[in-house]
Protein backbone atom coordinates (compact mmCIF):
# COMPACT_ATOMS: atom_id res chain seq x y z
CA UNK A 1 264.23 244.38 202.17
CA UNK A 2 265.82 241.22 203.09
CA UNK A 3 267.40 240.01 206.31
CA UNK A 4 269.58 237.54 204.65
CA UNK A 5 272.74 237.24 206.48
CA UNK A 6 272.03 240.45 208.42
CA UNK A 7 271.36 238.03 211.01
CA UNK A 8 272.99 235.48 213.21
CA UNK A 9 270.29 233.76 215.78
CA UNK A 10 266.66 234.40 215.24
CA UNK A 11 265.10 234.64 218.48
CA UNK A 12 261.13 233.83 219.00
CA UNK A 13 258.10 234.00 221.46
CA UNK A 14 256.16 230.71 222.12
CA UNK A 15 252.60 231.94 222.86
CA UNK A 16 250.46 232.83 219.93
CA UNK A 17 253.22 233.19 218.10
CA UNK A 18 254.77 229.28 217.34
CA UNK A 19 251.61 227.84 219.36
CA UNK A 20 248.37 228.39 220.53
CA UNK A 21 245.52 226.81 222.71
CA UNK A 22 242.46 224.95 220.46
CA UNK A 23 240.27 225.46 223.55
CA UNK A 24 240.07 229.52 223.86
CA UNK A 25 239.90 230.91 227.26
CA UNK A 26 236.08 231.31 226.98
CA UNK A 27 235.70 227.68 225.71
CA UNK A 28 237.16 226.62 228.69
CA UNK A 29 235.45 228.43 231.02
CA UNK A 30 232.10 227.28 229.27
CA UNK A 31 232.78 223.55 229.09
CA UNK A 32 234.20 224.19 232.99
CA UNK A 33 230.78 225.86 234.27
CA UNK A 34 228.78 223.61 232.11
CA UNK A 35 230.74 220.08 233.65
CA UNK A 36 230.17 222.14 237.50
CA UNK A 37 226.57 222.53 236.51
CA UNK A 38 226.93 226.29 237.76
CA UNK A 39 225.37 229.45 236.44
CA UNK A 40 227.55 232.21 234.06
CA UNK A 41 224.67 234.52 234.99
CA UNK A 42 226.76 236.27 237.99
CA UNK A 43 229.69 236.91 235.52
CA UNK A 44 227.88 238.29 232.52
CA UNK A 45 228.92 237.11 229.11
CA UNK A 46 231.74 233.74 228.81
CA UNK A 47 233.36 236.18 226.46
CA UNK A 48 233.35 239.51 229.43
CA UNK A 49 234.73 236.56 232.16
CA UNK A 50 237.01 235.30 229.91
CA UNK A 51 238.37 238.55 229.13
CA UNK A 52 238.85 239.75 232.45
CA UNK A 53 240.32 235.97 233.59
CA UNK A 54 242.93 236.70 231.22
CA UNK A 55 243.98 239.98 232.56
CA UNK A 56 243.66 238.80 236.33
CA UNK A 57 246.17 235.54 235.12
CA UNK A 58 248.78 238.43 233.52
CA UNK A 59 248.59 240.61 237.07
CA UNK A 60 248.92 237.99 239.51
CA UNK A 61 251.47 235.66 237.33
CA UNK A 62 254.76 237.26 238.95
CA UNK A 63 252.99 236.51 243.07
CA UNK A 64 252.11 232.87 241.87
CA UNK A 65 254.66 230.10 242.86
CA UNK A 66 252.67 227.57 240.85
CA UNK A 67 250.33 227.59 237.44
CA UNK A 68 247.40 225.53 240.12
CA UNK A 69 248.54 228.36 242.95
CA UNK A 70 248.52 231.39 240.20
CA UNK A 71 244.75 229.43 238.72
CA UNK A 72 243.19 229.18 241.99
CA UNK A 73 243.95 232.39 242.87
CA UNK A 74 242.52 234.29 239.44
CA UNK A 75 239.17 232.16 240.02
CA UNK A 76 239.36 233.74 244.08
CA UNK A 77 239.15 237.05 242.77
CA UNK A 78 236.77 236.86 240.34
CA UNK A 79 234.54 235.24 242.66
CA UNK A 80 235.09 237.94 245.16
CA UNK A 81 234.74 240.85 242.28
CA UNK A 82 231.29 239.87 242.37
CA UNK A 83 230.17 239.16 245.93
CA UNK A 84 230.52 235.08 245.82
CA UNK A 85 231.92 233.06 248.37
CA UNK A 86 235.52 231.98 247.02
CA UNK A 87 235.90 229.35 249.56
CA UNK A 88 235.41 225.75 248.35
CA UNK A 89 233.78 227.13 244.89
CA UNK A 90 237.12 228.53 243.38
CA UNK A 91 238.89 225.27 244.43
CA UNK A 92 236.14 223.43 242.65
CA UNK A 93 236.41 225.74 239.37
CA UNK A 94 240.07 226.13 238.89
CA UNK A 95 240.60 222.21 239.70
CA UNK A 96 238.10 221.63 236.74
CA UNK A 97 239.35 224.33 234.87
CA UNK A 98 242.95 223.09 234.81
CA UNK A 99 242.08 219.63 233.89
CA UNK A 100 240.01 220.95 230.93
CA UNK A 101 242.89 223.06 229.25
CA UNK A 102 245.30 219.81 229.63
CA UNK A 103 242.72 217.50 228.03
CA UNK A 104 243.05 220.00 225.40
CA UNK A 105 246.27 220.62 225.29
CA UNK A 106 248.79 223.12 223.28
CA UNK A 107 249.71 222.66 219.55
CA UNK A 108 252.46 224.04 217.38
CA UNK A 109 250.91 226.72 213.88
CA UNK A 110 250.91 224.86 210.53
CA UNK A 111 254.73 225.09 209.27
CA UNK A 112 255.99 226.05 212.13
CA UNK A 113 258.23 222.86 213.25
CA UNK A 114 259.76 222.96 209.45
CA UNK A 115 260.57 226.93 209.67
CA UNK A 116 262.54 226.20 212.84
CA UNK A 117 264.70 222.82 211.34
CA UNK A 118 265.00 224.89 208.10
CA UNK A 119 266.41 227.65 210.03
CA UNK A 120 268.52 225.55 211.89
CA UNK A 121 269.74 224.08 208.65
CA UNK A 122 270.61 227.25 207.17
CA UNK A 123 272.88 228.05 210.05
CA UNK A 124 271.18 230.12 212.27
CA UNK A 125 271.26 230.44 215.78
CA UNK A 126 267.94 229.81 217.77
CA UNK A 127 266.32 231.34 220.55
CA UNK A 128 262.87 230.76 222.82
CA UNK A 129 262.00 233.32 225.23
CA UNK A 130 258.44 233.57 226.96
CA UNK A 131 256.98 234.98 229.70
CA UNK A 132 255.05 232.54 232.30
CA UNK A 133 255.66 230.40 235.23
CA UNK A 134 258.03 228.15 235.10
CA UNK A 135 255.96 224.66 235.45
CA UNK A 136 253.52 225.54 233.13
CA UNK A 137 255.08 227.14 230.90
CA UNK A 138 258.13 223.75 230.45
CA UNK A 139 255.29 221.70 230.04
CA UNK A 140 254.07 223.16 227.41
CA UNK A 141 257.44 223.41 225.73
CA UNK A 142 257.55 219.64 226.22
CA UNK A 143 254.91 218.07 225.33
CA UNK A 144 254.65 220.77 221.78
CA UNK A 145 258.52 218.60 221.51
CA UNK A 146 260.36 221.74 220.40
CA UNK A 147 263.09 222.07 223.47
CA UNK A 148 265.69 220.64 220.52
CA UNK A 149 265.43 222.85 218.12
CA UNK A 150 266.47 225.53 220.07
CA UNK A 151 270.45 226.49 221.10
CA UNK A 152 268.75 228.48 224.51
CA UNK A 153 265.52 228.39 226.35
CA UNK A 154 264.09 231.17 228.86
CA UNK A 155 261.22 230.90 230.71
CA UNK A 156 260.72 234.29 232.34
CA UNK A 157 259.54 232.35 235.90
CA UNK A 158 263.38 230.71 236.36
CA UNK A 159 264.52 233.53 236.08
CA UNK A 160 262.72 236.25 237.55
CA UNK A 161 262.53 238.76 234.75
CA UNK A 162 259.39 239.20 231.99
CA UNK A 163 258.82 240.50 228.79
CA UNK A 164 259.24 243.69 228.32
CA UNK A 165 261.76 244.19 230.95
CA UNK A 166 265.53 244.38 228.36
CA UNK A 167 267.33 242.15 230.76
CA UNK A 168 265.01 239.09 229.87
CA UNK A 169 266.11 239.57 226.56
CA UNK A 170 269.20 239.79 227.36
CA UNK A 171 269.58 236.46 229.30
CA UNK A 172 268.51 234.92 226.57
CA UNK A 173 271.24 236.81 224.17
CA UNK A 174 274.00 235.78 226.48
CA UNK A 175 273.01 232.51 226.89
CA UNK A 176 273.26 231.89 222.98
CA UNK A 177 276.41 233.99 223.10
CA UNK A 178 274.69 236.18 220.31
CA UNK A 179 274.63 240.18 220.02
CA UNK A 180 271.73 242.09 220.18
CA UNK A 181 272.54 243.48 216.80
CA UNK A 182 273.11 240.35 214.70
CA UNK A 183 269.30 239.30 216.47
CA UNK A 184 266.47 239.22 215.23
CA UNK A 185 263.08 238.73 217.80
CA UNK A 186 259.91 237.42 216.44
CA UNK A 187 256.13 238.06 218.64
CA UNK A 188 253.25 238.94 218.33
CA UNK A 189 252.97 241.45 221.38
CA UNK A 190 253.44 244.59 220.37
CA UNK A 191 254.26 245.72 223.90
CA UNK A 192 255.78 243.06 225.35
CA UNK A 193 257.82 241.47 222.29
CA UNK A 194 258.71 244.54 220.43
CA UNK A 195 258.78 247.23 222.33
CA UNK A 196 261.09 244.92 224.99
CA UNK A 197 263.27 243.67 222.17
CA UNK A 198 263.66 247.32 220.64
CA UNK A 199 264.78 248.50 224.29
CA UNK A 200 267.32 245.41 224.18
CA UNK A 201 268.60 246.34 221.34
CA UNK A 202 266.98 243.64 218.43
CA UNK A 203 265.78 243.94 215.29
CA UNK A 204 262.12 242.73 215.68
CA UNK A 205 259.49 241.10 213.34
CA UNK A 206 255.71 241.52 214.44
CA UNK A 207 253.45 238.70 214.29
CA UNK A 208 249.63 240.68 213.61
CA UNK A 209 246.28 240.19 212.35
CA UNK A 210 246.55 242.28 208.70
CA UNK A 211 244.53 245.56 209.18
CA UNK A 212 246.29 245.96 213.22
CA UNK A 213 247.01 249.48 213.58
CA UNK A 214 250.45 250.08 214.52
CA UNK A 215 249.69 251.21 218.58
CA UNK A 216 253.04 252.77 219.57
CA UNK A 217 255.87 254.69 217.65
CA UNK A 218 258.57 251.86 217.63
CA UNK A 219 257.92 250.31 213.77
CA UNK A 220 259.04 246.64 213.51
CA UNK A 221 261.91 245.75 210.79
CA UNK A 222 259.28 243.20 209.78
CA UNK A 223 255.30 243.10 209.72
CA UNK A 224 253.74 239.56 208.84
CA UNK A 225 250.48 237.66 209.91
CA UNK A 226 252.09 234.68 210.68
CA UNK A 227 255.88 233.75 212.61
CA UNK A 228 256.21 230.98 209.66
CA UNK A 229 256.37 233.89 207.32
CA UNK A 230 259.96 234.89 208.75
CA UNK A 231 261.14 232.66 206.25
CA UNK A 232 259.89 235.28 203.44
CA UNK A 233 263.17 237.27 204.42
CA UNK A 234 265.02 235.33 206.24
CA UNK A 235 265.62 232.21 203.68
C-alpha cells in the first residue's frame, strides 16, 4: 500500500524518532558518578538507575518549570528513594549531570535531514510535535538546525498539553491549517505517538525495533524500523 498523495502534511516526533542522544542515559550517569568520584553501589546497577531516572524525568516533567528545576528534582528523589541526604549531593549530581549530556549533545539519524527537504520538495506539508519542556526541548531543536524545515513547531511545555492527550495533536494540525485526515504522524511511541494520533484522528506510521510485538489493538497504517523509511511510501 502506498500513501502517495493520500496525504497532505506529514507530521513527526523529534525524540528517537529524527534524533537521539550518543551518550545513553546510563552513560551519563556513569561518566557523572565517575567525574563526582561517588559510589553507584547505593543505586544498584547504572543500567537499574538509569532506568528508573528515566521514568522519574517522564512523571515529574509536567511540575518542572525548567529542564535544571525538572533535573535537580529527579536526582532529589532518587536520592531520597534510597535513604541519602538530597541536600547539597543532588545539586552536585544534576549540575554535573546536565553539563555532561550538553558536552554530548543531540544529533539528527543518518538520512534524516534529506527525507525532510525531499519531502518538502515534493510538496508536502511539515509538522514537529514533541513532548518536553519548553527550554530544553528548543534547544535541542536548535542546535540539531531543523526549525526550517518545518511549516509548524509544538513543544508540548508552551503549550500545556502532551502526547497522548488529542488536543496536542491538534494544535499542531491547526497551526499547519491541515486536517487530521489528509495527516499522516510518524513516532516511535506506541502509546504516546500512535495511540494519541489515532485518538486525533491521523493516519500513523510506527517507528520500532523489527521483532516489537504490537502492545495495544490500534495497528499503525505503517510499520518501519526507521522514520527515514517513510519515504518507502510516501515518495
Amino acid at each position: 500500500m502506498t500513501g502517495q498523495r493520500t496525504f497532505s502534511h506529514i507530521l513527526f516526533d523529534l525524540d528517537h524518532t529524527l534524533s537521539y542522544y550518543p551518550l545513553s542515559t546510563a552513560g551519563v550517569v556513569a561518566v557523572t558518578f565517575d567525574r563526582l568520584r561517588l559510589s553507584l553501589e547505593p543505586f544498584g546497577s547504572v543500567r537499574d538507575l538509569a532506568s528508573r531516572y528515566d521514568a522519574l524525568w517522564v512523571a515529574l516533567e509536567r511540575d518542572a518549570g525548567s529542564t535544571d528545576e525538572l533535573r535537580l528534582a529527579v536526582w532529589r528523589r532518587l536520592l531520597t528513594e534510597r535513604g541519602l541526604s538530597a541536600d547539597g549531593l543532588a545539586v552536585r549530581i544534576a549540575a554535573k549531570y546536565g553539563a555532561v549530556r550538553r558536552a554530548n549533545g543531540v544529533r539528527l539519524f543518518d538520512g534524516t535531514r534529506e527525507l525532510l527537504f525531499d519531502l518538502r520538495a515534493a510538496g508536502y506539508g511539515l509538522g514537529l510535535l514533541t513532548n518536553g519542556l519548553a527550554d530544553g526541548q528548543w534547544e535541542k531543536i536548535r542546535s540539531l538546525h531543523i526549525e526550517h524545515h518545518f511549516d509548524a513547531v509544538v513543544v508540548a511545555g508552551d503549550v500545556d498539553v502532551y502526547k497522548p492527550d488529542p488536543r496536542a495533536f491538534a494544535v499542531l494540525l491547526d497551526r499547519l491549517g491541515a486536517r487530521a485526515p489528509t495527516a499522516l504522524f510518524v513516532g516511535d511511541s506506541y502509546e504516546m505517538d500512535v495511540l494519541g494520533a489515532h485518538a486525533a484522528g491521523l493516519a500513523t506510521a510506527w517507528v520500532r525495533p523489527e521483532g516489537t510485538p504490537l502492545p495495544g489493538n490500534v495497528v499503525p497504517l505503517f510499520a518501519f524500523p526507521r522514520a527515514v523509511d517513510v519515504r518507502e511510501v510516501i515518495l
